[in-house]
Protein backbone atom coordinates (compact mmCIF):
# COMPACT_ATOMS: atom_id res chain seq x y z
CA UNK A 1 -6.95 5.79 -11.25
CA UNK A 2 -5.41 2.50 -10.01
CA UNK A 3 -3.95 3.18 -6.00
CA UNK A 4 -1.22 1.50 -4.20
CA UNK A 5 -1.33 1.86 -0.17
CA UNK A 6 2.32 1.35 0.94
CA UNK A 7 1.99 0.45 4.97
CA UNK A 8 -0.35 -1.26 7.04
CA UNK A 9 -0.71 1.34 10.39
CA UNK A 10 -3.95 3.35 11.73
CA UNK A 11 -2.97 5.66 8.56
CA UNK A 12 -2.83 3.10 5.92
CA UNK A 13 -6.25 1.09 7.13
CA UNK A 14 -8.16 4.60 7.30
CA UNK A 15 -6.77 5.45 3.79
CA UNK A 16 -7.80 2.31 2.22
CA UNK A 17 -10.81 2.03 3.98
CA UNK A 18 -11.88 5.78 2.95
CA UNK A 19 -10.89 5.30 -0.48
CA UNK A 20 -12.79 2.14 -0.86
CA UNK A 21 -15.73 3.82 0.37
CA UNK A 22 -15.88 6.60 -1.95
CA UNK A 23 -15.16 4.20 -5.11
CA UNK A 24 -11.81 4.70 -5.66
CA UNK A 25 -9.81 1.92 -7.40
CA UNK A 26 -7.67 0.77 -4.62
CA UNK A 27 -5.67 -2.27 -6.05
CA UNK A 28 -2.95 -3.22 -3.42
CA UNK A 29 -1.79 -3.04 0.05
CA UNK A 30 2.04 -2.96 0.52
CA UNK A 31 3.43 -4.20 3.77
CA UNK A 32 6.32 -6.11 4.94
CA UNK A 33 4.32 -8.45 6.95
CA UNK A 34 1.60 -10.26 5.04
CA UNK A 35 -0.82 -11.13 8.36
CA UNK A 36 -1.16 -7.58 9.12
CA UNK A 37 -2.00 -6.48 5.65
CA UNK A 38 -4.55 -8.83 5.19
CA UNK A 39 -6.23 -8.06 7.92
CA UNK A 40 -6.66 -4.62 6.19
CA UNK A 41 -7.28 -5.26 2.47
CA UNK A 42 -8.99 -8.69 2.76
CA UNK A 43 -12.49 -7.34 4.12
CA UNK A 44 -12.42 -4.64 1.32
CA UNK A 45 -11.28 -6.59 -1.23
CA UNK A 46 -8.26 -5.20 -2.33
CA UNK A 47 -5.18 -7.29 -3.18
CA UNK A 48 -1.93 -7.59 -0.55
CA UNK A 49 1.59 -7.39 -1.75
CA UNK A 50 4.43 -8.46 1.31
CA UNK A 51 7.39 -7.96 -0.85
CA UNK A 52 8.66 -5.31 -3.93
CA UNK A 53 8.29 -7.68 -6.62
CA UNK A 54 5.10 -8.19 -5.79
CA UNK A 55 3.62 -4.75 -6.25
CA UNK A 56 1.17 -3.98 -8.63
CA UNK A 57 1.25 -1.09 -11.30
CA UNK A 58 -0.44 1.80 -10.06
CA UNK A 59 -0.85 5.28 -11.07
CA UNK A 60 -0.59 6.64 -7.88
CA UNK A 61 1.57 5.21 -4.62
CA UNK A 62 0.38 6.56 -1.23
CA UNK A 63 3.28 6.20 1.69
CA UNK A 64 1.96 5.87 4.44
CA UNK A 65 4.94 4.86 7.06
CA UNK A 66 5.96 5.79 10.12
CA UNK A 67 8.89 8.07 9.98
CA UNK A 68 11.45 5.78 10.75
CA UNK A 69 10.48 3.25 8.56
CA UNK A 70 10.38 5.45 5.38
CA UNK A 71 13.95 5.39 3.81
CA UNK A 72 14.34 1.85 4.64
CA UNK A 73 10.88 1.12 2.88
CA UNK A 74 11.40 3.49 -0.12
CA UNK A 75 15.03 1.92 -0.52
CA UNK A 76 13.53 -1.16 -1.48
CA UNK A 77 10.82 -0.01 -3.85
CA UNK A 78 11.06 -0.80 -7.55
CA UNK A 79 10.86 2.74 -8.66
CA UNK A 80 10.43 4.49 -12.10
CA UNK A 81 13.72 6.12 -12.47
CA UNK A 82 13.31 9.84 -11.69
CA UNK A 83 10.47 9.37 -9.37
């Protein structure tokens, strides 16, 4: 199962770190600012995204936002209509 990590906070790095770990197929990092997210993905190998267009198919997307930044991050997401 291909994942998608949308956010680059404590939540997010855990996540992907954890995942990675236990073998999961971890194939992006979402986050607005491109610095921050490859500071994340970049020692586990997994493939940064700064902008919607640039986000990789995935079977599963995991949000992981701060509250306020949710709707405005969402918004802006290339989603499957009815998802």
């Amino acid at each position: 199962m291909k994942i998608t990590i949308i956010g680059s906070g404590n939540v997010a790095a855990q996540l992907a770190e954890a995942l990675v770990r236990q073998g999961a197929e971890v194939v992006q990092l979402y986050a607005r600012r491109r610095e921050v997210a490859e500071e994340i993905a970049s020692p586990l190998g997994i493939e940064v995204a700064s902008t919607p267009e640039e986000l990789a198919e995935a079977d599963l997307y995991l949000v992981a936002l701060s509250d306020r930044a949710i709707g405005e991050v969402v918004a802006q997401l290339p989603l499957p209509e009815g998802a």
